[in-house]
C-alpha atoms as a PDB file:
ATOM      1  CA  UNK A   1       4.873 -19.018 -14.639  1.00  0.00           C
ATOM      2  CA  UNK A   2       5.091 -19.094 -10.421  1.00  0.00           C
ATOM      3  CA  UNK A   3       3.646 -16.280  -8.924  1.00  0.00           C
ATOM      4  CA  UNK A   4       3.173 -15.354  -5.268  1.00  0.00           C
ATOM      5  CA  UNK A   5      -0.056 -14.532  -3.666  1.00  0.00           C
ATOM      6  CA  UNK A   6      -1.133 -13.193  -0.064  1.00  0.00           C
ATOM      7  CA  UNK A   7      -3.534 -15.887   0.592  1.00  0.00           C
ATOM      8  CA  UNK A   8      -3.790 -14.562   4.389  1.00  0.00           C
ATOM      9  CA  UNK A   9      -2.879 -11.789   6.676  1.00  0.00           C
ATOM     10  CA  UNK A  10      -2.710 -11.122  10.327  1.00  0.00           C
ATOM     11  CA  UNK A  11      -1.591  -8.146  12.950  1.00  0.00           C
ATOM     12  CA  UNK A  12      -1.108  -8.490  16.566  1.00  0.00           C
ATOM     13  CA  UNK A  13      -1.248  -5.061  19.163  1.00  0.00           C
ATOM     14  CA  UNK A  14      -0.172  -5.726  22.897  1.00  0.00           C
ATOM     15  CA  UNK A  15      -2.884  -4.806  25.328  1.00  0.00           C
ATOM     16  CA  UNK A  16      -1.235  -1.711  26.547  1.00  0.00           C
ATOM     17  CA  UNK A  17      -2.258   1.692  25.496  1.00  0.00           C
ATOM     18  CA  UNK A  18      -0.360   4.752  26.012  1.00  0.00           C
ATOM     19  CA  UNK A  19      -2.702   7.627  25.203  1.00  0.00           C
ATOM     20  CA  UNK A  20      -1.244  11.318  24.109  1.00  0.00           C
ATOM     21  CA  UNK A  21      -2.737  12.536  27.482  1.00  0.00           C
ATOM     22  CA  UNK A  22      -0.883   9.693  28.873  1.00  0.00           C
ATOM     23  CA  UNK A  23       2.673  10.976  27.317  1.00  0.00           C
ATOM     24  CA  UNK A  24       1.431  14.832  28.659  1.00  0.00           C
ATOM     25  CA  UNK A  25       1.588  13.874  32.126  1.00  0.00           C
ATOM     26  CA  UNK A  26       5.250  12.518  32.032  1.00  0.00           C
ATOM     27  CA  UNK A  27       6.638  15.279  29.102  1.00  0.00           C
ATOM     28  CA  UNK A  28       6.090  18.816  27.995  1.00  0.00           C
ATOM     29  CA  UNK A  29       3.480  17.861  25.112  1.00  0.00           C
ATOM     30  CA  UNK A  30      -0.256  18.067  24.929  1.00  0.00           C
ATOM     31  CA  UNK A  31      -2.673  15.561  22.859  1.00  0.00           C
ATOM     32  CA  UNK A  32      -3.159  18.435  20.225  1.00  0.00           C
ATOM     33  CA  UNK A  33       0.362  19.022  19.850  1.00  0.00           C
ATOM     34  CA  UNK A  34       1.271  15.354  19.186  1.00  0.00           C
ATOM     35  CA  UNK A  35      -2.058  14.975  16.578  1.00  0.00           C
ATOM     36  CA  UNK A  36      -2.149  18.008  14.659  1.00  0.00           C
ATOM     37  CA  UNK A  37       1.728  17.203  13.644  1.00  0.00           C
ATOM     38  CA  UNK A  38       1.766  13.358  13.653  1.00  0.00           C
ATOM     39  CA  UNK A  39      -1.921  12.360  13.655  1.00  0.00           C
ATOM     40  CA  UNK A  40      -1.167   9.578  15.873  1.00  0.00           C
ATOM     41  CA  UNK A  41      -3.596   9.402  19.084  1.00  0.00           C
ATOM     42  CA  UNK A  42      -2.238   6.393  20.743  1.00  0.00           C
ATOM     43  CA  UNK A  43       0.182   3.779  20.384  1.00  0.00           C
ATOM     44  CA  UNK A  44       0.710   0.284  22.177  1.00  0.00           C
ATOM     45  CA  UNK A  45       3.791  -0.577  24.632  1.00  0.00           C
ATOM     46  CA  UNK A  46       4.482  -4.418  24.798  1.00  0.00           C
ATOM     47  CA  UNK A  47       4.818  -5.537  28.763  1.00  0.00           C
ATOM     48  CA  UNK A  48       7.955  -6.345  29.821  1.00  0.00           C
ATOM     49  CA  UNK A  49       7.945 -10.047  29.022  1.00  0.00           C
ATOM     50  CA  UNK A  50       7.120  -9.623  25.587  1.00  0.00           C
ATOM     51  CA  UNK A  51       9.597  -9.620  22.753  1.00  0.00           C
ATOM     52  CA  UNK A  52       9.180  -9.577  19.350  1.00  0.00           C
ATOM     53  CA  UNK A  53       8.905 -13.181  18.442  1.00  0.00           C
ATOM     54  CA  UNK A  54       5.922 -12.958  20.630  1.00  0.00           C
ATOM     55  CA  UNK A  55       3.962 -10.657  18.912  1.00  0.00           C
ATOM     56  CA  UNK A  56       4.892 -11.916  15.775  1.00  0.00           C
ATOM     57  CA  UNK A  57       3.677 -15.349  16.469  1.00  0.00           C
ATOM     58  CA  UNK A  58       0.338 -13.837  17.459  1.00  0.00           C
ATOM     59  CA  UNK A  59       0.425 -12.286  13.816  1.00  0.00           C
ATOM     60  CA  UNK A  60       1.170 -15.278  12.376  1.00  0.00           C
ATOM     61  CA  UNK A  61      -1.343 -17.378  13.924  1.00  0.00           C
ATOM     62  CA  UNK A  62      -3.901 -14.603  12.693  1.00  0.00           C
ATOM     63  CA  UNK A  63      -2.541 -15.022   9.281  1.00  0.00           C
ATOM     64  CA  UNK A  64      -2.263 -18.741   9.083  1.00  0.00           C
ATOM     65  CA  UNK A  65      -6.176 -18.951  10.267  1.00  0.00           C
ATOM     66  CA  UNK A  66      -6.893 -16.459   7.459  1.00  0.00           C
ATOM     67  CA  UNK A  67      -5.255 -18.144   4.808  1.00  0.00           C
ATOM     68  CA  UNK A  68      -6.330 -21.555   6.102  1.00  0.00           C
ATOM     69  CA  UNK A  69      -2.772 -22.939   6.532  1.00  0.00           C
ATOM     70  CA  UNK A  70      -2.084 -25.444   8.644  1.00  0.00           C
ATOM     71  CA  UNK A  71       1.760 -24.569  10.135  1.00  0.00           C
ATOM     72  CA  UNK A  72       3.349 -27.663   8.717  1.00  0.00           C
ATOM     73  CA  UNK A  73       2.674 -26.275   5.211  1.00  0.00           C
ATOM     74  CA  UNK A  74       4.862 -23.379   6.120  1.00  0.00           C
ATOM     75  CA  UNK A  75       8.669 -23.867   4.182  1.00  0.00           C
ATOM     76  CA  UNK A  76      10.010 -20.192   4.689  1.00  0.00           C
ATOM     77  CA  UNK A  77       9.888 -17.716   7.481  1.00  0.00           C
ATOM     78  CA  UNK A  78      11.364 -14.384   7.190  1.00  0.00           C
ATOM     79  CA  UNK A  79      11.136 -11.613   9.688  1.00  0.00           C
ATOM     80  CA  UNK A  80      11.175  -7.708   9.431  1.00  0.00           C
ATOM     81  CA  UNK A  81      12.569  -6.492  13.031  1.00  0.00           C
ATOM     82  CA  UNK A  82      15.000  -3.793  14.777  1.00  0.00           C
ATOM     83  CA  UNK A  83      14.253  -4.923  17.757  1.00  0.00           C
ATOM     84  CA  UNK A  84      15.147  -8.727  17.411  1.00  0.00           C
ATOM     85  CA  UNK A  85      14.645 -11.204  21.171  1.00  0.00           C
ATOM     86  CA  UNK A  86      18.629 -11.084  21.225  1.00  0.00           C
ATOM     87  CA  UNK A  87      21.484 -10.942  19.345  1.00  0.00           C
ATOM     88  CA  UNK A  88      21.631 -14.323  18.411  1.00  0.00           C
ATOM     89  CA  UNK A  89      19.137 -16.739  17.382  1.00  0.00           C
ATOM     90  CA  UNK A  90      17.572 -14.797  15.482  1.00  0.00           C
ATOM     91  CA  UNK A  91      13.611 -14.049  15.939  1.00  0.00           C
ATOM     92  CA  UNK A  92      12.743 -15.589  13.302  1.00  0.00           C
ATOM     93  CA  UNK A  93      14.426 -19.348  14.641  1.00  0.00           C
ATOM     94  CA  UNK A  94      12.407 -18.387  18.202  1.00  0.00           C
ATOM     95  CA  UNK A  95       9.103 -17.625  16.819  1.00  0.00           C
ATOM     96  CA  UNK A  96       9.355 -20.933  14.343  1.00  0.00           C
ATOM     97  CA  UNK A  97       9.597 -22.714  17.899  1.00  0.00           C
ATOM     98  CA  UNK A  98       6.581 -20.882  19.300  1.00  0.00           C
ATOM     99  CA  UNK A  99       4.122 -21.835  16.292  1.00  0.00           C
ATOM    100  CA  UNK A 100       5.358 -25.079  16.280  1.00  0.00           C
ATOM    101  CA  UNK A 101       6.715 -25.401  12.729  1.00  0.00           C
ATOM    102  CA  UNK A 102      10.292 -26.667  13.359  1.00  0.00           C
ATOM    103  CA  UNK A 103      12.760 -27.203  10.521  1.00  0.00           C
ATOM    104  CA  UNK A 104      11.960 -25.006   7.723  1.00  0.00           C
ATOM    105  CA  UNK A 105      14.298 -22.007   6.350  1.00  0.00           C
ATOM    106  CA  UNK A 106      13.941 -19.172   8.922  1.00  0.00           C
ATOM    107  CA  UNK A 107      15.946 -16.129   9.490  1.00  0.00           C
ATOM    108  CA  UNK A 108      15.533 -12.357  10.099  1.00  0.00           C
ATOM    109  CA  UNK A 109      16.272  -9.158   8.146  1.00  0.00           C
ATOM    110  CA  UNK A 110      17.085  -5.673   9.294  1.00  0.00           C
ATOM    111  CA  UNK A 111      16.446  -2.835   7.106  1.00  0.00           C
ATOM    112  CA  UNK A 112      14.631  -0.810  10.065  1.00  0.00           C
ATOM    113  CA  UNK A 113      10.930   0.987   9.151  1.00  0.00           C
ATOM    114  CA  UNK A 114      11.458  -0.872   5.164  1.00  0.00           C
ATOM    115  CA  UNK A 115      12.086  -4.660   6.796  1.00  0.00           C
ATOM    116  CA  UNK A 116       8.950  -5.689   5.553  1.00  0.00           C
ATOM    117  CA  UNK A 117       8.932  -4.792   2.114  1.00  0.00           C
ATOM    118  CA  UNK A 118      12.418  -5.973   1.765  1.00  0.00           C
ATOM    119  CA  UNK A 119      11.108  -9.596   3.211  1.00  0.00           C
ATOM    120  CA  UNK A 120       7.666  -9.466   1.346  1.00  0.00           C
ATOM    121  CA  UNK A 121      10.513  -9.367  -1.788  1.00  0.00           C
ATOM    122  CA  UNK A 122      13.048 -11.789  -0.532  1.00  0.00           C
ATOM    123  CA  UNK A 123      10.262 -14.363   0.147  1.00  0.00           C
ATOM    124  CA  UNK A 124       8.621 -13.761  -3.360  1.00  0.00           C
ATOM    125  CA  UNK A 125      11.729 -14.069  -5.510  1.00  0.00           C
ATOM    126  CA  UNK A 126      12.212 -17.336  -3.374  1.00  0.00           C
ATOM    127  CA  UNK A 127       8.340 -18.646  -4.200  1.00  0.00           C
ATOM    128  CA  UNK A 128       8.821 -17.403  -8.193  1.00  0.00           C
ATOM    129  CA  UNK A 129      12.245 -19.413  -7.985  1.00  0.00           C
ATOM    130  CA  UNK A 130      10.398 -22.876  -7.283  1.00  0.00           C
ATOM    131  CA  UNK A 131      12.542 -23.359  -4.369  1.00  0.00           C
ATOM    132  CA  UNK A 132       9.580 -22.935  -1.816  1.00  0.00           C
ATOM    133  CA  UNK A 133       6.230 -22.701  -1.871  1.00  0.00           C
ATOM    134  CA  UNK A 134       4.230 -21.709   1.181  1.00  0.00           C
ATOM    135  CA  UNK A 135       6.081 -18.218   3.263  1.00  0.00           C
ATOM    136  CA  UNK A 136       5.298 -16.616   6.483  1.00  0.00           C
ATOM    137  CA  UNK A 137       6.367 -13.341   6.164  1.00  0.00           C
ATOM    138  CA  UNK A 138       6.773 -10.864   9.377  1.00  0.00           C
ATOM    139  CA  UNK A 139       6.967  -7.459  10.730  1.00  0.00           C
ATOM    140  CA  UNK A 140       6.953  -7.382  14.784  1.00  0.00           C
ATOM    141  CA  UNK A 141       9.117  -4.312  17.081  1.00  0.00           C
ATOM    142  CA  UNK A 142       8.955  -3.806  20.336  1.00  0.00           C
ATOM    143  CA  UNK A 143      10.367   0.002  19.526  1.00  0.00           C
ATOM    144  CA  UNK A 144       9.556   0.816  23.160  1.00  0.00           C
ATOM    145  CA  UNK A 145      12.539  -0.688  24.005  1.00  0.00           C
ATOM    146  CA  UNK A 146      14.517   1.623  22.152  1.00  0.00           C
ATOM    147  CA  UNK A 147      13.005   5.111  22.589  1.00  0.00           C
ATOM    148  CA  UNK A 148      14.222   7.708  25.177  1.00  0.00           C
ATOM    149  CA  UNK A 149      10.990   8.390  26.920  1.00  0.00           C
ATOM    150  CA  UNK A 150      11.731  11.573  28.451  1.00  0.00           C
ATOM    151  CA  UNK A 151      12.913  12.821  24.235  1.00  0.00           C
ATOM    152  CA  UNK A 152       9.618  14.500  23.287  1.00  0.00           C
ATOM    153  CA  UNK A 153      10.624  14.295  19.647  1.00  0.00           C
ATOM    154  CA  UNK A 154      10.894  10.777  19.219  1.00  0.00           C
ATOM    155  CA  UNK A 155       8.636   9.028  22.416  1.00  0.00           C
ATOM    156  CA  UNK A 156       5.381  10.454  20.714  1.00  0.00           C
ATOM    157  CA  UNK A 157       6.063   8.661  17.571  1.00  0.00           C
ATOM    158  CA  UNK A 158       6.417   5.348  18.151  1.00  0.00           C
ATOM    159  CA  UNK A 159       4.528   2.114  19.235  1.00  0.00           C
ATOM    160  CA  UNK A 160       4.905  -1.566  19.294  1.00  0.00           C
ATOM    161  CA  UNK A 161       3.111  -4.470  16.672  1.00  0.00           C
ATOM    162  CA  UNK A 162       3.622  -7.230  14.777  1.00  0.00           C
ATOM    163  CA  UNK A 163       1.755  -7.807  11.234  1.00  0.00           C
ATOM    164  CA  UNK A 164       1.828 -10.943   9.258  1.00  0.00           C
ATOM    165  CA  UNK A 165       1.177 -12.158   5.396  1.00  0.00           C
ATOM    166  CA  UNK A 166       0.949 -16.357   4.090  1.00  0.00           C
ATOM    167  CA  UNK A 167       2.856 -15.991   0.974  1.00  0.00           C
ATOM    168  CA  UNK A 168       1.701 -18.927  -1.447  1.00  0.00           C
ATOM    169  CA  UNK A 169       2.916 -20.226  -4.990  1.00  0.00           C
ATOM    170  CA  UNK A 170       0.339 -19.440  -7.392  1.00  0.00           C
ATOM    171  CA  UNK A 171      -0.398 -19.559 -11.463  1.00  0.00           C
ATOM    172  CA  UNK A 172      -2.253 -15.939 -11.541  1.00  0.00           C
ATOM    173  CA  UNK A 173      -0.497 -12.576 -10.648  1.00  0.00           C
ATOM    174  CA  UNK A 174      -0.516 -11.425  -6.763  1.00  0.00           C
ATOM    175  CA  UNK A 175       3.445  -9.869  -6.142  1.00  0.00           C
ATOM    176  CA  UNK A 176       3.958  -7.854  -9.222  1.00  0.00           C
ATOM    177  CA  UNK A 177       6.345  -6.579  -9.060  1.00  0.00           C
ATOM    178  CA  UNK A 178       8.802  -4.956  -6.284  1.00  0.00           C
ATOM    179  CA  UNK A 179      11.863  -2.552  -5.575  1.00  0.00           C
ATOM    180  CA  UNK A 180      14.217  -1.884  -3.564  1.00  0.00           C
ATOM    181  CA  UNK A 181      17.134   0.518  -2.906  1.00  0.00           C
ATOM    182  CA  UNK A 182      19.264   1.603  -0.069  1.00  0.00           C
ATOM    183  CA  UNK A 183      21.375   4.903   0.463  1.00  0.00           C
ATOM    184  CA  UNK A 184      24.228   4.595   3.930  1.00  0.00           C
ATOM    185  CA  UNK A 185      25.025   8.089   3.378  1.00  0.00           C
ATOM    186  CA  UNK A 186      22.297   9.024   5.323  1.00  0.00           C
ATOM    187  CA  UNK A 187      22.957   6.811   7.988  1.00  0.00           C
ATOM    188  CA  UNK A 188      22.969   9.950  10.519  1.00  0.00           C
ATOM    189  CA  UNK A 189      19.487  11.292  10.112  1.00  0.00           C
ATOM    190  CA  UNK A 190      17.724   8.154  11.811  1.00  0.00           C
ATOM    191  CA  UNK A 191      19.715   5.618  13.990  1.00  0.00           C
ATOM    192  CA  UNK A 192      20.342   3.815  17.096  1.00  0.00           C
ATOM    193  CA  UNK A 193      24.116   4.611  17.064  1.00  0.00           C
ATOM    194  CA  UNK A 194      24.636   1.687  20.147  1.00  0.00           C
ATOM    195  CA  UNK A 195      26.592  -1.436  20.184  1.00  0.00           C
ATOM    196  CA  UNK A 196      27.583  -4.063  22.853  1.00  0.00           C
ATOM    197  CA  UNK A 197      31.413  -4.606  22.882  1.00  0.00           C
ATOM    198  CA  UNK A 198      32.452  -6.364  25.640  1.00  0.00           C
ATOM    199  CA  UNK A 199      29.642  -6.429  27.510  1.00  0.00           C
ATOM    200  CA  UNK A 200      28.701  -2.980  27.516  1.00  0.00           C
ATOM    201  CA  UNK A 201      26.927  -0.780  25.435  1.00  0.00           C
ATOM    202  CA  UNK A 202      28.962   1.412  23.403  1.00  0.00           C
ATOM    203  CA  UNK A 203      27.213   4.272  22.117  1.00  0.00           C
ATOM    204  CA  UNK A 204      23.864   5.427  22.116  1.00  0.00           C
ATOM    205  CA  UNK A 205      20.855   2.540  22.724  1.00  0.00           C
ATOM    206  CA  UNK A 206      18.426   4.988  22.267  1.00  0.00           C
ATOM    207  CA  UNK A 207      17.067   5.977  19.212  1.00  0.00           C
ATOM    208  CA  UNK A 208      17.737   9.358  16.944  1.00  0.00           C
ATOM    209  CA  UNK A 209      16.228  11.308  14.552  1.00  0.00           C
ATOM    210  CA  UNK A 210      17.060  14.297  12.367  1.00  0.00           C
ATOM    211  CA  UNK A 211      12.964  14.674  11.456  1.00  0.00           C
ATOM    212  CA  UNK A 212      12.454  17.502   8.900  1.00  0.00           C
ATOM    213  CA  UNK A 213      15.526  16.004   6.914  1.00  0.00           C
ATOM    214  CA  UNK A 214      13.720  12.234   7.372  1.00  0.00           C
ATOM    215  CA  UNK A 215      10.343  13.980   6.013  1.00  0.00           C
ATOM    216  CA  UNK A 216      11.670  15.148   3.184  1.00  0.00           C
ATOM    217  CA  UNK A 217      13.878  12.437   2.340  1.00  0.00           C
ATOM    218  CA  UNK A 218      11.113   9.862   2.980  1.00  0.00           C
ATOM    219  CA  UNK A 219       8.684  11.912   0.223  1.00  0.00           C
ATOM    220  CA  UNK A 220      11.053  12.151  -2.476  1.00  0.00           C
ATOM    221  CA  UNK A 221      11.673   7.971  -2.193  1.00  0.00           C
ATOM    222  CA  UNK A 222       8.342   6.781  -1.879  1.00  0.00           C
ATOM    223  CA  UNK A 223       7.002   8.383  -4.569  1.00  0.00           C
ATOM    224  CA  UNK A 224       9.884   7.625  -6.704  1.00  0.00           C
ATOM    225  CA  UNK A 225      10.066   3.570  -5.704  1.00  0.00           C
ATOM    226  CA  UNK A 226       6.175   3.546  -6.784  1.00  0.00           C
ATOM    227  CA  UNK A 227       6.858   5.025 -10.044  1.00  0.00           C
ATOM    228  CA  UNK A 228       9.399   2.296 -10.651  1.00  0.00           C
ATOM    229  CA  UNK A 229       7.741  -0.696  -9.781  1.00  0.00           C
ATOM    230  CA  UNK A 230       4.678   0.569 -11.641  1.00  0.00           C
ATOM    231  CA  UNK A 231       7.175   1.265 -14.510  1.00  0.00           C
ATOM    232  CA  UNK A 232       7.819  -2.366 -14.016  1.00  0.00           C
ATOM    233  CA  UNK A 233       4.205  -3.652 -14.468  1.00  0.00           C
ATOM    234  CA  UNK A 234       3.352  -1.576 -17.127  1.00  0.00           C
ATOM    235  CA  UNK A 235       0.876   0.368 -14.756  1.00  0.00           C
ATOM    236  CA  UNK A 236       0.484   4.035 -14.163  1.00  0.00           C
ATOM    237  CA  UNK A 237      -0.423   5.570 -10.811  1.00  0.00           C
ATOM    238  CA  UNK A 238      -4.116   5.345 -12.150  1.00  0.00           C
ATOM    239  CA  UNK A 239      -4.453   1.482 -11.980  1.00  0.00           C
ATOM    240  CA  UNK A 240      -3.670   1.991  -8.202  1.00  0.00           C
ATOM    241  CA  UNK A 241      -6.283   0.833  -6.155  1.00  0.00           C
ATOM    242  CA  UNK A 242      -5.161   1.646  -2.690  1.00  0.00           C
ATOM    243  CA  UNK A 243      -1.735   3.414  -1.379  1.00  0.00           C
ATOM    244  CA  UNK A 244       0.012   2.119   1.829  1.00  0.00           C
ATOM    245  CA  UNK A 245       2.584   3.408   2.893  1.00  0.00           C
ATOM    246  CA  UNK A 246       5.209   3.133   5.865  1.00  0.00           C
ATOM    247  CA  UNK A 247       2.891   4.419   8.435  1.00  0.00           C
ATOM    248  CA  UNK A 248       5.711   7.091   9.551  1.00  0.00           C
ATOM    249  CA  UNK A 249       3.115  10.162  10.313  1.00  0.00           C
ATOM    250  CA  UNK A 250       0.132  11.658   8.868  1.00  0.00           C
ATOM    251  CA  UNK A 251       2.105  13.921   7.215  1.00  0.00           C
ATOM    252  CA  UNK A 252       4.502  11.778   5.730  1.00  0.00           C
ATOM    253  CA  UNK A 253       1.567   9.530   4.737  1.00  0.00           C
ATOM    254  CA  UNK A 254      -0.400  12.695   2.688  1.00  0.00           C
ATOM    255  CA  UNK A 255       2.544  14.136   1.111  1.00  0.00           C
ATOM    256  CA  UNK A 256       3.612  10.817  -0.487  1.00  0.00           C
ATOM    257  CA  UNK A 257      -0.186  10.244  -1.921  1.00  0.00           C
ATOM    258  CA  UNK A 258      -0.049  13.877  -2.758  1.00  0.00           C
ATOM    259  CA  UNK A 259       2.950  13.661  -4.587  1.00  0.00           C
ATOM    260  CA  UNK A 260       2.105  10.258  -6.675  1.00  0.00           C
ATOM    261  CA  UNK A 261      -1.362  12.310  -7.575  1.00  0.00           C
ATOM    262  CA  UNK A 262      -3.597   9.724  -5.371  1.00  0.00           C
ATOM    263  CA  UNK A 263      -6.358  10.801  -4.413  1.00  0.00           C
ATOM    264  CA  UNK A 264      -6.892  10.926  -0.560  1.00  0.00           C
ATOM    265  CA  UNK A 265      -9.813   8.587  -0.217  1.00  0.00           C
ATOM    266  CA  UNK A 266      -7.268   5.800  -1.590  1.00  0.00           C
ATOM    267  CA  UNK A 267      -4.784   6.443   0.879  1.00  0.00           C
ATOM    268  CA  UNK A 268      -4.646   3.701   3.932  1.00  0.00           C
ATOM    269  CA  UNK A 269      -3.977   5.150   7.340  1.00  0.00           C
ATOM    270  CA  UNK A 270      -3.402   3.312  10.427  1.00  0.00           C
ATOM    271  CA  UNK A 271      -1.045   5.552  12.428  1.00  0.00           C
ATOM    272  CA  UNK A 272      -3.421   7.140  14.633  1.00  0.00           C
ATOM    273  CA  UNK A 273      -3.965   3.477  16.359  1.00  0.00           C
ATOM    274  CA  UNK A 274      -0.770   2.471  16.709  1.00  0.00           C
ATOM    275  CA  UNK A 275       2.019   5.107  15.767  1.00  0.00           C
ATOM    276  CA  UNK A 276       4.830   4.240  13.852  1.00  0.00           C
ATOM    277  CA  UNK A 277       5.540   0.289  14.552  1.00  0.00           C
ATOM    278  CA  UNK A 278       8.533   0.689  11.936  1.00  0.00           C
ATOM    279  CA  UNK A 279       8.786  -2.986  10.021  1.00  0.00           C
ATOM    280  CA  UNK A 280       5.266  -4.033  11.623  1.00  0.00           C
ATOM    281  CA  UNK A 281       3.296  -0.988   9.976  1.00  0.00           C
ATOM    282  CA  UNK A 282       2.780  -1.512   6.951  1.00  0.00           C
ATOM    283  CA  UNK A 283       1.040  -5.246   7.415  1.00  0.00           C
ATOM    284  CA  UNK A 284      -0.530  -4.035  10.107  1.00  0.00           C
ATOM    285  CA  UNK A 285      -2.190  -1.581   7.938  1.00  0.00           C
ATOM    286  CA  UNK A 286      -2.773  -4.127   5.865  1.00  0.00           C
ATOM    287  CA  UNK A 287      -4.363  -6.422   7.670  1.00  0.00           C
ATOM    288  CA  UNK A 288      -6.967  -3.808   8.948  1.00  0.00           C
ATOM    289  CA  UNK A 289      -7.710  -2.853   5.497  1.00  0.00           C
ATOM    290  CA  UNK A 290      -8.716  -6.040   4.674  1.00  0.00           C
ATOM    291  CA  UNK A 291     -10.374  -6.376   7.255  1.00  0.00           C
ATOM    292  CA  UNK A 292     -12.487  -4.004   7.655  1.00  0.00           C
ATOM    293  CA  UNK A 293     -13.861  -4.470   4.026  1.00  0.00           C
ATOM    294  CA  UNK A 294     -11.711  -1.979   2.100  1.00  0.00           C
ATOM    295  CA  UNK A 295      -9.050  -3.840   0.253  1.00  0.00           C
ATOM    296  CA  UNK A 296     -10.967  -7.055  -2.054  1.00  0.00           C
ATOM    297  CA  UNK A 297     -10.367  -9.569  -4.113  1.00  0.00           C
ATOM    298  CA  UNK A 298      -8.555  -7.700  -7.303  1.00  0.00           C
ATOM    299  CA  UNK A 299      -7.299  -4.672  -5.680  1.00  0.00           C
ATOM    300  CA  UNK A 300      -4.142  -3.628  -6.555  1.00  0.00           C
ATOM    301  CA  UNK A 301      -2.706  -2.311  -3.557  1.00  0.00           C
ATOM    302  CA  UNK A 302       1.035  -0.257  -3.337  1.00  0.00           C
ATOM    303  CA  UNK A 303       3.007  -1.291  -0.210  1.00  0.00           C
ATOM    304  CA  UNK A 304       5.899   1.214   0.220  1.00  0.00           C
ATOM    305  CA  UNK A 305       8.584   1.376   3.281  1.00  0.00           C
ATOM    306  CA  UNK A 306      11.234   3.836   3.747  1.00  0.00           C
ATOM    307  CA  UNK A 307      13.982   3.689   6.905  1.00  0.00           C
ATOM    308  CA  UNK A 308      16.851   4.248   8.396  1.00  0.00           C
ATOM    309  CA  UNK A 309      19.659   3.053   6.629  1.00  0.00           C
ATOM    310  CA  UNK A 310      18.679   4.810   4.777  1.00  0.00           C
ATOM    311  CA  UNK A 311      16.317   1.812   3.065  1.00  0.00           C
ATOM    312  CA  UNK A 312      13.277   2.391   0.991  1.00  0.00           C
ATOM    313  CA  UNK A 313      11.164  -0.152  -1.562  1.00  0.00           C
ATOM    314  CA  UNK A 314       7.970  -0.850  -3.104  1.00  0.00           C
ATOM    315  CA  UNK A 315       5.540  -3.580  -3.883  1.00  0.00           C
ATOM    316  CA  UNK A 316       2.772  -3.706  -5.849  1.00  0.00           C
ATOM    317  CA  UNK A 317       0.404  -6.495  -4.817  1.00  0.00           C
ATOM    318  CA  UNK A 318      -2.595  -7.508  -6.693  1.00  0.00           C
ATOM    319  CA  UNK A 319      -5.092  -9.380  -4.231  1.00  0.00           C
END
């Protein structure tokens, strides 16, 4: 049997930091206000001549070193992004370009804050098919693009980032399982109702949010999406090593593990760093983990997104 494995990982933050106390001087907030409800401290803005493909291809090339690919061996890019260089090419054709790895499958999906668990499962049933072998998988937003910045409801949340994962064909377990699900009926609590027509923008550019409705929404999917691809395995929330999910807010983050009955100390957060970086968060969180010593060899480790859409999914990875 093919499995897929995360043989390396990688995470890219612009330079920039915008601080809470940075946010208080422009907006009616205060750096207790935005921690004690979000837990975030800071997040990172992308200059103005960065766009997603950038920061992505700084993941990558964090990832490939990692994983001790050489770009050439690369046969499938997929990247997570709302926030995509332009309309057409896609990111995912740009940033090929960029890392030098010219004429392999590339493309981009959308499904906002759950992009990269939807990729992380598009490029695994691809490995498990036979049909390629070696995937660079992607998560980069430039969400400061996209946020009203005088809206004190949503310009605290958000930040910019890119994460990365090498996604190779294996013979032992490392993807095992994943789901995924998607509801448009709730389309209206979290969007970016805009469109160009024309050459204008129609609509709103910037984005919306509807946040007690997305908190309690968000909850009730996660914890159901890990129950089902444990289901899947033939695990129980017990064989969990580690819990990451979407890194939305703190509160969003505890209530999930709370909920699934994890205990705290296996919970990965990230948010405080760099906010919610929608697609990019959750292998950004990864990648620090890993990092820093926590996730090893054998872990299992629950990757969960959930979006506007609204899109949610799970993956249960075994390192």
């Amino acid at each position: 049997m093919i499995w897929s494995r995360i043989a390396g990982t990688g995470s890219y933050l612009p330079a920039r930091i915008v601080t809470n106390d940075d946010l208080a001087r422009r907006m009616d907030t205060s750096d207790e206000w935005i921690r004690t409800r979000t837990g975030i401290r800071q997040r990172h803005v992308a200059e103005p001549s960065q766009t997603a493909s950038d920061l992505g291809a700084e993941a990558s090339r964090a990832a490939l070193a990692a994983a001790r690919v050489a770009p050439a061996e690369i046969d499938l890019i997929i990247v997570a992004t709302s926030t995509p260089d332009h309309i057409f090419p896609s990111t995912a054709c740009i940033m090929q370009t960029k890392l030098g790895m010219n004429g392999c499958a590339a493309f981009d999906i959308q499904a906002v804050c759950s992009g990269f668990v939807y990729a992380l499962t598009i490029a695994d049933k691809l490995i498990r098919s036979g049909q390629h072998r070696c995937a660079l998988v992607v998560g980069s937003e430039v969400y400061s693009r996209i946020i009203d910045w005088n809206d004190r409801g949503t310009a605290v949340l958000f930040g910019d980032g890119a994460g990365a994962v090498v996604l190779k064909a294996g013979d032992r377990p490392g993807v095992r399982a994943s789901v995924l699900h998607a509801d448009g009926s709730y389309a209206g609590i979290l969007s970016v109702p805009g469109s160009v027509c024309g050459g204008k923008i129609v609509g709103s550019p910037f984005l919306q949010m509807d946040g007690q409705a997305v908190f309690k929404f968000a909850v009730k999917v996660l914890d159901e999406a890990a129950r089902e691809t444990l289901a899947l395995c033939g695990l129980t929330v017990a064989d969990i090593d580690w819990l990451i999910p979407h890194q939305a807010n703190i509160r969003i983050l505890e209530a999930t593990g709370k909920r699934l009955g994890i205990d705290r100390s296996k919970l990965i957060v990230s948010v405080d760093r760099h906010a919610n970086t929608s697609a990019a968060s959750v292998p950004l969180a990864l990648d620090l983990a890993i990092r820093d010593g926590r996730i090893r060899p054998g872990h299992k480790v629950m990757l969960e997104g959930v979006g506007g859409g609204f899109t949610w999914g799970a993956a249960l990875v075994e390192m």
